[in-house]
Protein backbone atom coordinates (compact mmCIF):
# COMPACT_ATOMS: atom_id res chain seq x y z
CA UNK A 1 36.00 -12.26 -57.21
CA UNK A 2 33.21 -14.31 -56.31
CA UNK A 3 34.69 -14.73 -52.76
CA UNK A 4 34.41 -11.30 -52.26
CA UNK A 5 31.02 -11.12 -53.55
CA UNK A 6 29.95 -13.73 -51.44
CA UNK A 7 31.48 -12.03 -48.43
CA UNK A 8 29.88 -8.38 -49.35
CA UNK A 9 26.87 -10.21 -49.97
CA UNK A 10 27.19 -11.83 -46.35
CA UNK A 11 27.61 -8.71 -44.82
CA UNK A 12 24.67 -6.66 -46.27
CA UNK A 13 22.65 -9.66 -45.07
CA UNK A 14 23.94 -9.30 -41.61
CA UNK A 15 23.08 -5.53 -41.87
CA UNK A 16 19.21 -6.12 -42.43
CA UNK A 17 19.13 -8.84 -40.26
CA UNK A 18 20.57 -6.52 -37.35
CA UNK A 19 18.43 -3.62 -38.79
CA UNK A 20 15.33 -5.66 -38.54
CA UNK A 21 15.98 -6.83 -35.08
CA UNK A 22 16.87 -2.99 -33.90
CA UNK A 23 13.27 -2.17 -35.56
CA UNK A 24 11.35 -5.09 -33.77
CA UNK A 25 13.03 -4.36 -30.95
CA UNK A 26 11.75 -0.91 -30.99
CA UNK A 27 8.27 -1.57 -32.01
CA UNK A 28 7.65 -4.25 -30.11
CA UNK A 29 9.24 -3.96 -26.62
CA UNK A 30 11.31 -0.71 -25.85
CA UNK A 31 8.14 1.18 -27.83
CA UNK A 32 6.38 1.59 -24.18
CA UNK A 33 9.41 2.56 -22.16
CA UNK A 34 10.58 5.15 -25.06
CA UNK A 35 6.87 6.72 -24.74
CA UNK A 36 7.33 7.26 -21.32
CA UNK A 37 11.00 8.42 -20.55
CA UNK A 38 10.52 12.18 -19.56
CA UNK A 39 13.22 13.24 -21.85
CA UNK A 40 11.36 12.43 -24.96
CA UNK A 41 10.24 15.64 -25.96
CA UNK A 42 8.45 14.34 -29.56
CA UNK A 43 6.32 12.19 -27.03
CA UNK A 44 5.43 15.43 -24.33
CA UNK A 45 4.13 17.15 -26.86
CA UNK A 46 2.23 14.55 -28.54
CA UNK A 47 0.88 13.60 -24.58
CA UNK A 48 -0.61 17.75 -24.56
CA UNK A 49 -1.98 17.71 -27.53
CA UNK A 50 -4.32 14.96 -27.13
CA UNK A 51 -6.53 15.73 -24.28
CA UNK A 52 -5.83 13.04 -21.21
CA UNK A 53 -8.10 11.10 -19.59
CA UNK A 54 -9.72 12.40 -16.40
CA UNK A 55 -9.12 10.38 -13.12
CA UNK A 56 -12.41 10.37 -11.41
CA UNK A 57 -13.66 9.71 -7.92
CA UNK A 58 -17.21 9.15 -7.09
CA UNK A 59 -17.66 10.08 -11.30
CA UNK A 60 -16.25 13.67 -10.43
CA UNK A 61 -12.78 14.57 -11.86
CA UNK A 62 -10.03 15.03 -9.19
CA UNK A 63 -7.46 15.08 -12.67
CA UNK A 64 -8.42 16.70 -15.61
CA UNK A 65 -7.07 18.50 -18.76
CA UNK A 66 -7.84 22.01 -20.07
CA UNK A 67 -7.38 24.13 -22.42
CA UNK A 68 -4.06 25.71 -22.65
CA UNK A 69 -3.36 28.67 -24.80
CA UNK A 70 0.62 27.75 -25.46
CA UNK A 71 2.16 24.88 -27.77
CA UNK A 72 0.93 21.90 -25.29
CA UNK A 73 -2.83 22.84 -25.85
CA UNK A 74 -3.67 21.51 -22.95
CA UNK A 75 -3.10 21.74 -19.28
CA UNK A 76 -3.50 19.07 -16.22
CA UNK A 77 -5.34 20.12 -13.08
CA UNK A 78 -6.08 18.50 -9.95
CA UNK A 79 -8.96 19.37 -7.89
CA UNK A 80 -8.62 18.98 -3.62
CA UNK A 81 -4.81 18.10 -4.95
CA UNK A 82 -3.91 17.62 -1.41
CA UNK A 83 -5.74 15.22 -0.43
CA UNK A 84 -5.47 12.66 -3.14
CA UNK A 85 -1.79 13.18 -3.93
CA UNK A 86 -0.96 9.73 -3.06
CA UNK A 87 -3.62 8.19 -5.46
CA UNK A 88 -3.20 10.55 -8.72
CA UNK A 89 0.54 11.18 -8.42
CA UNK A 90 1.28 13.75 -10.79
CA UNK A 91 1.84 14.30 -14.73
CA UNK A 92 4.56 16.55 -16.07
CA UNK A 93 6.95 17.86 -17.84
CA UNK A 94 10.09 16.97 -17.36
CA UNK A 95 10.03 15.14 -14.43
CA UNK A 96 8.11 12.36 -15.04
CA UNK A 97 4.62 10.75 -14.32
CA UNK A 98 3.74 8.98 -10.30
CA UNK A 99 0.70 7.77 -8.52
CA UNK A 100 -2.32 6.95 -10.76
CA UNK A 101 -0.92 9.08 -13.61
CA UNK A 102 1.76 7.27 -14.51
CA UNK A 103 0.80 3.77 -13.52
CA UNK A 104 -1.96 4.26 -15.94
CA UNK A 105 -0.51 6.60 -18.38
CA UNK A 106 -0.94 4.16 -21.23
CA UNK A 107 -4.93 4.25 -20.59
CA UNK A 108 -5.66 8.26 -19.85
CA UNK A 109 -2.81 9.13 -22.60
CA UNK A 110 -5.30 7.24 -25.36
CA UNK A 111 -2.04 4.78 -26.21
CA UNK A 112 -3.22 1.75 -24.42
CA UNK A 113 -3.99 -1.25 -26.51
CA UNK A 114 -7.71 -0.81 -25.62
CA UNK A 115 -8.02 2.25 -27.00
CA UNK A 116 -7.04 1.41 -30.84
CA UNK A 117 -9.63 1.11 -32.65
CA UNK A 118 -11.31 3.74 -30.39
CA UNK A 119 -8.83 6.34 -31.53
CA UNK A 120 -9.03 5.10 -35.14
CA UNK A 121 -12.44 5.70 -35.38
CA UNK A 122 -11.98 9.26 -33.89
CA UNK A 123 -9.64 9.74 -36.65
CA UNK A 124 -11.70 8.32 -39.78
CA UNK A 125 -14.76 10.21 -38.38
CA UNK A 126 -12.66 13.65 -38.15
CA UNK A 127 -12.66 13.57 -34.01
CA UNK A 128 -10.31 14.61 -31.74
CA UNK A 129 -8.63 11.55 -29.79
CA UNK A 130 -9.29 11.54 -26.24
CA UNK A 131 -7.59 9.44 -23.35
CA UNK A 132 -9.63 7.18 -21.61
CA UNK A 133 -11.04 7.80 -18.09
CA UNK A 134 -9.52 5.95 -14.96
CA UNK A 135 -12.49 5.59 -12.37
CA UNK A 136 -11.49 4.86 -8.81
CA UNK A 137 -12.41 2.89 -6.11
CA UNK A 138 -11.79 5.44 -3.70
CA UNK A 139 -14.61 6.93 -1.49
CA UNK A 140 -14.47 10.80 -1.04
CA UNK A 141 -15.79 10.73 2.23
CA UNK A 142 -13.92 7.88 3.88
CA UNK A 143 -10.62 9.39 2.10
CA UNK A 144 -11.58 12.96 3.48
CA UNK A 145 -12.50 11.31 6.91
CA UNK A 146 -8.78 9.33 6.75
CA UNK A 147 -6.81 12.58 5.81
CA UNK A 148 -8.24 14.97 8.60
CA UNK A 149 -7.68 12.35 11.25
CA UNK A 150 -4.33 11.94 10.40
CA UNK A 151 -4.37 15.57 10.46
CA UNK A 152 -0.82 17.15 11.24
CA UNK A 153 1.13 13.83 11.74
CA UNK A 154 3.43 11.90 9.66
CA UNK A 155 2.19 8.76 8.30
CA UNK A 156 -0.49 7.07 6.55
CA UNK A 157 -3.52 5.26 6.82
CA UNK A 158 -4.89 2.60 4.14
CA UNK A 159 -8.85 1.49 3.92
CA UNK A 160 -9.86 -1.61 2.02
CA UNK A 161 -13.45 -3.34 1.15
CA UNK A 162 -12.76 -7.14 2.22
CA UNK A 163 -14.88 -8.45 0.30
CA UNK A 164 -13.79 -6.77 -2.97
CA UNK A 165 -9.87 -5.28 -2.56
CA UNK A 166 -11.61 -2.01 -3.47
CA UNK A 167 -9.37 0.58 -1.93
CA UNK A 168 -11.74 2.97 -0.61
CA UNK A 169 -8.81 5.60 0.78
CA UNK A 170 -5.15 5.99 0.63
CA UNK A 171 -3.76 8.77 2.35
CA UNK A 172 -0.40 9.72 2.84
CA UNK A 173 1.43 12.68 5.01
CA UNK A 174 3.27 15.13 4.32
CA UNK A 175 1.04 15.47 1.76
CA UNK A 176 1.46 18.35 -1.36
CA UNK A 177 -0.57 19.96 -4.66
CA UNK A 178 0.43 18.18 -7.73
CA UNK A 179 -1.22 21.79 -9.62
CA UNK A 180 2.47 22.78 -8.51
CA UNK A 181 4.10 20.30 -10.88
CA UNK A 182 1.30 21.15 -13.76
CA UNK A 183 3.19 24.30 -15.17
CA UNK A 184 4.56 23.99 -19.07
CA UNK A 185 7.70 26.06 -17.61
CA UNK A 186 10.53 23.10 -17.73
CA UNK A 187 12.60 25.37 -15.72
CA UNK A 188 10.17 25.97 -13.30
CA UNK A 189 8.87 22.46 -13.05
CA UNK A 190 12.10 21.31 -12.17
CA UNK A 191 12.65 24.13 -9.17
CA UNK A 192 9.30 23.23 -7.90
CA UNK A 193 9.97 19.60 -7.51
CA UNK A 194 13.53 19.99 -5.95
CA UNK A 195 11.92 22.12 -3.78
CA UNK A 196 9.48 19.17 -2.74
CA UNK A 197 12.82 16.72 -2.61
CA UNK A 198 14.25 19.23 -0.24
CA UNK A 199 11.50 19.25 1.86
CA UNK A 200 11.42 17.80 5.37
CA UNK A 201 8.35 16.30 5.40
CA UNK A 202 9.59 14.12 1.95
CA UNK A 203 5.52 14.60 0.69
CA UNK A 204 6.84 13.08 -2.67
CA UNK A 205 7.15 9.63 -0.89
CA UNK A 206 4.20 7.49 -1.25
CA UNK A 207 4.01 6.40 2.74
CA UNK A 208 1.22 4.12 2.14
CA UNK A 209 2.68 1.55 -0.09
CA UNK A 210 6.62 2.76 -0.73
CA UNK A 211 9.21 5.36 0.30
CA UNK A 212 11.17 3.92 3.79
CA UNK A 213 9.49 1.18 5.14
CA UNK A 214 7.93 0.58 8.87
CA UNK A 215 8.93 -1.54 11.95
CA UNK A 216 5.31 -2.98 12.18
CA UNK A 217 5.53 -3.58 16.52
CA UNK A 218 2.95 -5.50 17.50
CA UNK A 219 0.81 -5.22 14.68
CA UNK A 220 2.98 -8.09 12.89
CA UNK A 221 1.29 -10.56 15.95
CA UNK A 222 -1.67 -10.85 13.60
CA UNK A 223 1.18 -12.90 11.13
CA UNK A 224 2.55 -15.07 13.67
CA UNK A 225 -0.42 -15.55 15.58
CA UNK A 226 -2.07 -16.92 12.30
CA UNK A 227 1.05 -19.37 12.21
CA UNK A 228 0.11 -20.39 15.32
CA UNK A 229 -3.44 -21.16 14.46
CA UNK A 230 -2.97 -22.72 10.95
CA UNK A 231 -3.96 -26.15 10.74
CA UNK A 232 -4.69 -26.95 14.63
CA UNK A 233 -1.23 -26.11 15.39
CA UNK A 234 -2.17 -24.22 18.51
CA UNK A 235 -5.48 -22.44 19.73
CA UNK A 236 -6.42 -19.81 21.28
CA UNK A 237 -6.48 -21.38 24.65
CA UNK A 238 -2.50 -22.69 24.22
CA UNK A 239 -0.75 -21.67 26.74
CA UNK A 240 3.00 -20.28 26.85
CA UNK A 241 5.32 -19.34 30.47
CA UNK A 242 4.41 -15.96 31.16
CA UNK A 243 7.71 -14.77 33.33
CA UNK A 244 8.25 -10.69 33.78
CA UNK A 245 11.34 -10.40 31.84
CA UNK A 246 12.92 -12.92 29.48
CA UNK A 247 16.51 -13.41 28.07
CA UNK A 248 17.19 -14.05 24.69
CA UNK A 249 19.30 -16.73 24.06
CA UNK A 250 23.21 -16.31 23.56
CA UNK A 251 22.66 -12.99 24.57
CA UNK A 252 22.43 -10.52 27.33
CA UNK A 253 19.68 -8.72 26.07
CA UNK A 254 16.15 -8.97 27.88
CA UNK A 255 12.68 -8.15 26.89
CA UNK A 256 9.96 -7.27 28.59
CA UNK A 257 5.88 -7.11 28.23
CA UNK A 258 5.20 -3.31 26.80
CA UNK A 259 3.17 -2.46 30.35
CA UNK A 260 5.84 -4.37 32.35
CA UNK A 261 5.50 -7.58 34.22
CA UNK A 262 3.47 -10.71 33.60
CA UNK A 263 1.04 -10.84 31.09
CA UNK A 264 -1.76 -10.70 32.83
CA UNK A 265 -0.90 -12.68 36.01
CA UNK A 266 -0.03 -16.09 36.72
CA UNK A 267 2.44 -18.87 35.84
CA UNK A 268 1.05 -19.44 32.44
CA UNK A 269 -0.68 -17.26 29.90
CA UNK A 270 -3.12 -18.11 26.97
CA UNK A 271 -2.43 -17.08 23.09
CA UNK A 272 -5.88 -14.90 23.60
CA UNK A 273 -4.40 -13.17 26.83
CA UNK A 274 -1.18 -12.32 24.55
CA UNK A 275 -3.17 -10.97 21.91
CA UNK A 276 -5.57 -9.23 23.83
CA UNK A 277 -3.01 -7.35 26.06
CA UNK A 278 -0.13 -6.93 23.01
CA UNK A 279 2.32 -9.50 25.36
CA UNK A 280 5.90 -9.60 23.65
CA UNK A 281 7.03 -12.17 25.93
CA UNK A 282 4.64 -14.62 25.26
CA UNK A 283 4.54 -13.96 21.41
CA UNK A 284 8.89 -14.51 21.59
CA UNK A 285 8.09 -18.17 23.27
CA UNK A 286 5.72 -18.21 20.34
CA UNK A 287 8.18 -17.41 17.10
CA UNK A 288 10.73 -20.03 18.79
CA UNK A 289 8.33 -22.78 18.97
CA UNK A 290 7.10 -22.49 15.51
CA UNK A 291 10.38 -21.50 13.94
CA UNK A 292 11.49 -19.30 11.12
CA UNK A 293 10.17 -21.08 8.43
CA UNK A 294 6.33 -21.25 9.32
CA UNK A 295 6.79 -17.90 9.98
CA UNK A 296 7.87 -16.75 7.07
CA UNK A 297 5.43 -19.20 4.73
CA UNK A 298 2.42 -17.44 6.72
CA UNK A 299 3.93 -14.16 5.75
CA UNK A 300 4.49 -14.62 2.28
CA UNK A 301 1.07 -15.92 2.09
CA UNK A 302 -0.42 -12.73 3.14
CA UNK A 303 2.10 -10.68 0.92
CA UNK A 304 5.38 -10.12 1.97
CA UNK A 305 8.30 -10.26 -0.52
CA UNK A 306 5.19 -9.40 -3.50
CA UNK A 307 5.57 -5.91 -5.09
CA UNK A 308 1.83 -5.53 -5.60
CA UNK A 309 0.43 -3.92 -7.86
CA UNK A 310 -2.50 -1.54 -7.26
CA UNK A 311 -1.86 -0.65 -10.04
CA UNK A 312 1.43 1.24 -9.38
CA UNK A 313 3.78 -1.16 -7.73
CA UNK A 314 4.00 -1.14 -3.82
CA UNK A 315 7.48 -1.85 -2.58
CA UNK A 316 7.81 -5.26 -0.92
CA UNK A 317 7.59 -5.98 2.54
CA UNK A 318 10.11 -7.78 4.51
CA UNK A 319 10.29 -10.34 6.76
CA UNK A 320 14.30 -11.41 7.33
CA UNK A 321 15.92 -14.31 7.04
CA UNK A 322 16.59 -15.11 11.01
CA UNK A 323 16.56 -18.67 10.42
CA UNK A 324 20.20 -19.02 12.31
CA UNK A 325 19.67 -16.47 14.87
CA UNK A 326 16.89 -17.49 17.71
CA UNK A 327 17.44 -14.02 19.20
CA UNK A 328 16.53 -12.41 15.86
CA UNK A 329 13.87 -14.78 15.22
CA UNK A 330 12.06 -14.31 19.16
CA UNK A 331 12.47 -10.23 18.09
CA UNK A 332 10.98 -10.66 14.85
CA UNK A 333 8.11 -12.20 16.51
CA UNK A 334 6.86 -9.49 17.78
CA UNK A 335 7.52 -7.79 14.48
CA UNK A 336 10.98 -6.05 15.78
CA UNK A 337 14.47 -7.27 14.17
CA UNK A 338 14.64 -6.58 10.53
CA UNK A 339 10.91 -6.64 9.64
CA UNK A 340 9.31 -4.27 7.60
CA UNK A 341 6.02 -3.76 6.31
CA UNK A 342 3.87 -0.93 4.21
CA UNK A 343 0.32 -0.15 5.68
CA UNK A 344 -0.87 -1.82 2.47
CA UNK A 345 0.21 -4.97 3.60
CA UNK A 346 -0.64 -4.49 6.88
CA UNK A 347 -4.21 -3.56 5.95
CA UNK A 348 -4.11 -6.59 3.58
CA UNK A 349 -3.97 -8.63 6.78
CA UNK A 350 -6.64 -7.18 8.32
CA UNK A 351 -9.01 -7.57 5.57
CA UNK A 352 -7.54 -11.38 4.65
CA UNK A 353 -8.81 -12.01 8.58
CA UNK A 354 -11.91 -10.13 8.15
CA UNK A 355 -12.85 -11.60 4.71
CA UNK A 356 -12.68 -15.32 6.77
CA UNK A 357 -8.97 -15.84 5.25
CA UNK A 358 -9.05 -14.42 1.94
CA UNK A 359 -6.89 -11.83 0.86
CA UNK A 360 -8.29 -10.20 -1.96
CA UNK A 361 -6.37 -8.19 -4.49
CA UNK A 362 -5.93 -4.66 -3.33
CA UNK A 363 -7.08 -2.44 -5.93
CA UNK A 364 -7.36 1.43 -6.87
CA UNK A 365 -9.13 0.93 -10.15
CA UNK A 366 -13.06 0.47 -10.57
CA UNK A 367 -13.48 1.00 -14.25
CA UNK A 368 -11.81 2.22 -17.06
CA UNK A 369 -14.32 4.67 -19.59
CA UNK A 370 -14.44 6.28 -22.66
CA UNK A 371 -14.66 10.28 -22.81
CA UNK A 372 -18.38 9.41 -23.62
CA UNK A 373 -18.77 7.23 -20.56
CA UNK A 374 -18.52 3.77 -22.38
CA UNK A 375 -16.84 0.96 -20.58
CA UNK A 376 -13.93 -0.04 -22.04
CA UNK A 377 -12.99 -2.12 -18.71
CA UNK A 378 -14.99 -3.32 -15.51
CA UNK A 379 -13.28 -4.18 -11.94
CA UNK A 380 -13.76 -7.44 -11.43
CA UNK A 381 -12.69 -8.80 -7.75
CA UNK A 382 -9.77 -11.66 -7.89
CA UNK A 383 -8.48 -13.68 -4.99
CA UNK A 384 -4.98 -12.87 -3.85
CA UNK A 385 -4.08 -15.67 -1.42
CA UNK A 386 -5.82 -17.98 1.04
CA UNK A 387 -3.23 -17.88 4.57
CA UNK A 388 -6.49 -19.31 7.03
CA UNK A 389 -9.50 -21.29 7.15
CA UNK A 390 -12.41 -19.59 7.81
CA UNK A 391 -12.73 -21.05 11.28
CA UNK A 392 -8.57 -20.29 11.82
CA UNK A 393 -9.84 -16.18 10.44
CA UNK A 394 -13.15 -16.48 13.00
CA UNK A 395 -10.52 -17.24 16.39
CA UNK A 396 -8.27 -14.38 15.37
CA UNK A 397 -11.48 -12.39 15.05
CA UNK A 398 -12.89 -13.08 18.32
CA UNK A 399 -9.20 -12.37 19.78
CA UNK A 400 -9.07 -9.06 18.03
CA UNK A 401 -12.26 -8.28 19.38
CA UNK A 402 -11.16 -8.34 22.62
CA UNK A 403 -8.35 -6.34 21.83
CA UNK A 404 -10.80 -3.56 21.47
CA UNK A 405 -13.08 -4.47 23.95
CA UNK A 406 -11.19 -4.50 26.82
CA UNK A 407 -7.24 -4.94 25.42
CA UNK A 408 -4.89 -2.17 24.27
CA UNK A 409 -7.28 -0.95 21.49
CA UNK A 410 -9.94 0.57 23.51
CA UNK A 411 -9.94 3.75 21.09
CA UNK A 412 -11.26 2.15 18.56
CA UNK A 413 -14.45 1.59 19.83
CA UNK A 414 -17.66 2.06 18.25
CA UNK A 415 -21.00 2.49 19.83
CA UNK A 416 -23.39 -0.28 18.54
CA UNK A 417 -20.65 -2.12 16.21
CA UNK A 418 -18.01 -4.86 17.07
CA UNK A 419 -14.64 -3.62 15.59
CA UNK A 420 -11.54 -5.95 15.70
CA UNK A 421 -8.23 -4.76 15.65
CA UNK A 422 -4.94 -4.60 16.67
CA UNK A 423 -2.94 -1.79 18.27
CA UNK A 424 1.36 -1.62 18.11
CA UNK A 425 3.79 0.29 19.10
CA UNK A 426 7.58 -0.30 17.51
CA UNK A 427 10.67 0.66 18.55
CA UNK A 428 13.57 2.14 16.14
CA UNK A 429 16.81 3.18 17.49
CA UNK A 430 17.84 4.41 21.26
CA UNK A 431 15.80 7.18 22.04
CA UNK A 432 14.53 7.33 18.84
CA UNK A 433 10.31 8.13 18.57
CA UNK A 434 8.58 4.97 18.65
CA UNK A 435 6.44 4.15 15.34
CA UNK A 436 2.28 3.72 16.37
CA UNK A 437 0.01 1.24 14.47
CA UNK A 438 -3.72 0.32 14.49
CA UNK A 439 -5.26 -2.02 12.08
CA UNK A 440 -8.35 -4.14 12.31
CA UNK A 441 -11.91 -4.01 10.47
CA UNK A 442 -15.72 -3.46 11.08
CA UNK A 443 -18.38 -4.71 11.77
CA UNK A 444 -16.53 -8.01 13.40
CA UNK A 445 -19.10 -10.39 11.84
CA UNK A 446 -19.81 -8.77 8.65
CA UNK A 447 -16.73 -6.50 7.77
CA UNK A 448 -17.25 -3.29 4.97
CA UNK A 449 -13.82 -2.18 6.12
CA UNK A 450 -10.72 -3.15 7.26
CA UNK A 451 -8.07 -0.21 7.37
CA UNK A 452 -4.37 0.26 8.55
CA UNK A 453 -3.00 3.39 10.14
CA UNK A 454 0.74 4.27 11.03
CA UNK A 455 1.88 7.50 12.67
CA UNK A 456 5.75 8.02 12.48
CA UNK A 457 7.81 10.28 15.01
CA UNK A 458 5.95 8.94 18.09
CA UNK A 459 3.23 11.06 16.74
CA UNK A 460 4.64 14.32 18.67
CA UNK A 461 5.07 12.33 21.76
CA UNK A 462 8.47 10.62 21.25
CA UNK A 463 8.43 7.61 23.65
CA UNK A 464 5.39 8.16 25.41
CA UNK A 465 2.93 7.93 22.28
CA UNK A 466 1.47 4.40 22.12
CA UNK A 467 -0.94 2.81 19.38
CA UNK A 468 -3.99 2.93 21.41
CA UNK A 469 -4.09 6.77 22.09
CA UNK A 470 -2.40 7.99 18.66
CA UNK A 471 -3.22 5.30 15.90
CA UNK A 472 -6.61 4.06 17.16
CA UNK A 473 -8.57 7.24 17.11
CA UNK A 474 -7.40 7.78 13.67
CA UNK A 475 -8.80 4.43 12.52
CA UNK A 476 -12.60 4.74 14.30
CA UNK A 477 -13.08 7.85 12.41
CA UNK A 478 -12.19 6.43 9.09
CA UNK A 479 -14.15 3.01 9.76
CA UNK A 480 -16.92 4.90 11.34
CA UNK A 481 -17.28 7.25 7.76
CA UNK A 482 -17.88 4.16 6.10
CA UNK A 483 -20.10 2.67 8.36
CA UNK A 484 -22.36 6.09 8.49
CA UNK A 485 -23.00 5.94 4.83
């Protein structure tokens, strides 16, 4: 008898054991991911009944909540929802949260650990609770000036404050109106978004830090030619054999210099020449000299293989393992092979460069306020990675200088300011239209911007669209917005 007491007893025991780890469990840490699974319908409701947090720009709401007549009492709405689609995302029901929305749900929904007590005095004092405001770093003008450059093309352009991270625009194309996504019609929610899945232009994909990845082209130089540079390994005034057309080894493939023939003349060429006039040739001589891992340290120092957060997560970028392929490696030196970037990134190297070889943390967020405009949260600028000295950062500048001055970034040019950059043009598949890049940052000597800008599908001109006369232009005007304030 007692043996079976003892083992009945065991059991119950076992039971509240298990039933007090299911509990924590739930409390503790599934409590966040239950809150936000779309198919929570206890939690949608309780989300539109408490009005959200505005998303501001400039301290004007681009997302907002009002008053809705129906169950959810409250209704979101985005203002010029075009053009900042790729920074607010959207919030709704039944398909979920993106962009700013959801990566700070916790903070505009008024669940955030920050807002406790806030919301506990709103309840002890009678007071409706209110989600907290998410103020961004993002400058109407330059974002305006970034999206109507673009203008019909697919692609993307991304503009960040050196010295800060402060992401000043983010623009991505196709672009759509999250107010389409904002109805409390389930059904008609769900038609509307499959109807944005379905469409050609894939606006739902975030171009400027996720969705399909870019072949960077020449814009991945910048990498490799900061490899080069690191700790006296070369300077700009190394020089490499500058033949027309060069085999890759164990193969039969050649490459050539994008305008064909030498780069720029003679037996030998300088690293400045190369970067100046976008060589490949002399850039492949490069990547086999310094080898696949120096490559890929420098790389990982500026980003790649990070999912950074700004705050919603950007999608890695790539740079392959071609340690036991020289072919691969020589390709992936002029950033063809397997690499793949974001314009994030690539505007991360621009501003690490311009910022004398600091990367700084790429940010969205400014401040994060109470409905009556306390601070609950101030940005405060943090160091993402160190890849050059400042000296290393001041050679690349002078060389990206003169790709605008007189190299393949003339476009760029603006009257009365030095503006660095560099220009590329990558290749995808045979026949395929080739992918056009600028990136680069101005003034030279005392950067306020550094931006990145990538038109897809050749930009309308298949093969015969280069950098220079597609991505370039794009770039001056959103530089030049800043610059004019």
């Amino acid at each position: 008898m007692n043996r079976q007491l003892r083992g009945v007893s065991t059991v119950i025991v076992l039971m509240f054991v298990a039933l007090f780890v299911s509990t924590t469990s739930i409390q503790f840490f599934s409590a966040e991911q239950l809150r936000a699974d779309p198919r929570n319908s206890r939690t949608i409701l309780a989300s539109y009944s408490t009005k959200r947090g505005a998303i501001l720009v400039d301290g004007s709401p681009i997302a907002e909540s009002t008053p809705s007549d129906d169950q959810y009492q409250y209704q979101r709405k985005y203002t010029n929802g075009d053009l900042y689609s790729a920074v607010t995302g959207y919030f709704t029901i039944g398909q979920g949260n993106a962009g700013i929305e959801s990566a700070e749900n916790g903070v505009l929904s008024g669940n955030s650990d920050a807002s406790f007590f806030q919301n506990l005095n709103a309840i002890l004092t009678g007071q409706d609770v209110q989600g907290d405001n998410v103020n961004l770093t993002i400058d109407p003008d330059v974002q305006k000036a970034a999206y109507d450059a673009l203008g019909n093309n697919t692609g993307a352009v991304v503009a960040i404050q050196p010295k800060t991270g402060k992401i000043l625009a983010m623009v991505s194309k196709q672009s759509y109106d999250p107010n389409v996504l904002t109805s409390h019609d389930t059904s008609q929610v769900v038609e509307k978004y499959k109807a944005l899945e379905a469409d050609a232009g894939q606006p739902l994909k975030n171009r400027a830090i996720a969705g399909d990845l870019y072949t960077p082209g020449s814009v991945f130089k910048l990498i490799v030619a900061s490899a080069a540079l690191e700790g006296g390994k070369y300077t700009l005034d190394s020089t490499f054999p500058n033949p027309s057309r060069l085999q890759l080894p164990g193969t039969s493939t050649y490459i050539n210099n994008a305008e064909g023939g030498t780069c720029g003349g003679g037996d030998k060429v300088k690293l400045r020449t190369a970067i100046q006039n976008s060589c490949n040739i002399p850039f492949a001589e490069l990547g086999q000299k310094l080898g696949y891992d120096a490559i890929k340290s420098m790389a990982d120092k500026y980003g790649f293989g990070d999912q950074i957060e700004v705050p919603m997560q950007a999608t890695a970028s790539q740079y392959p393992d071609v340690s036991d392929d020289t072919a691969q490696l020589m390709l992936s030196a002029f950033g063809q092979a397997s690499v793949r970037v974001t314009p994030l990134q690539i505007a991360m190297v621009s501003a690490g460069i311009a910022n004398g070889g600091t990367v700084m943390q790429p940010t969205l967020v400014d401040s994060i306020t109470t409905s009556d405009l306390k601070t609950v949260q101030s940005f405060s600028p943090k160091e993402f990675s160190s890849p050059l000295s400042s000296s290393e950062a001041g050679d690349l500048t002078e060389a990206m200088q003169s790709v605008v001055n007189s190299g393949t970034g003339t476009n760029a040019k603006i009257d009365g300011v030095d503006v660095a950059g560099k220009t590329g043009t990558a290749e995808g598949g045979t026949g395929d239209p080739y992918t056009l890049w600028f990136t680069g940052f101005a003034p030279a000597k005392d950067p306020e911007v550094a931006v990145a800008v990538v038109v897809g599908n050749g930009g309308g001109l298949g093969q015969s669209g280069v950098g220079n006369t597609v991505a370039a232009p794009v770039a001056k005007k959103v530089m030049e917005a800043v610059l004019n304030k």
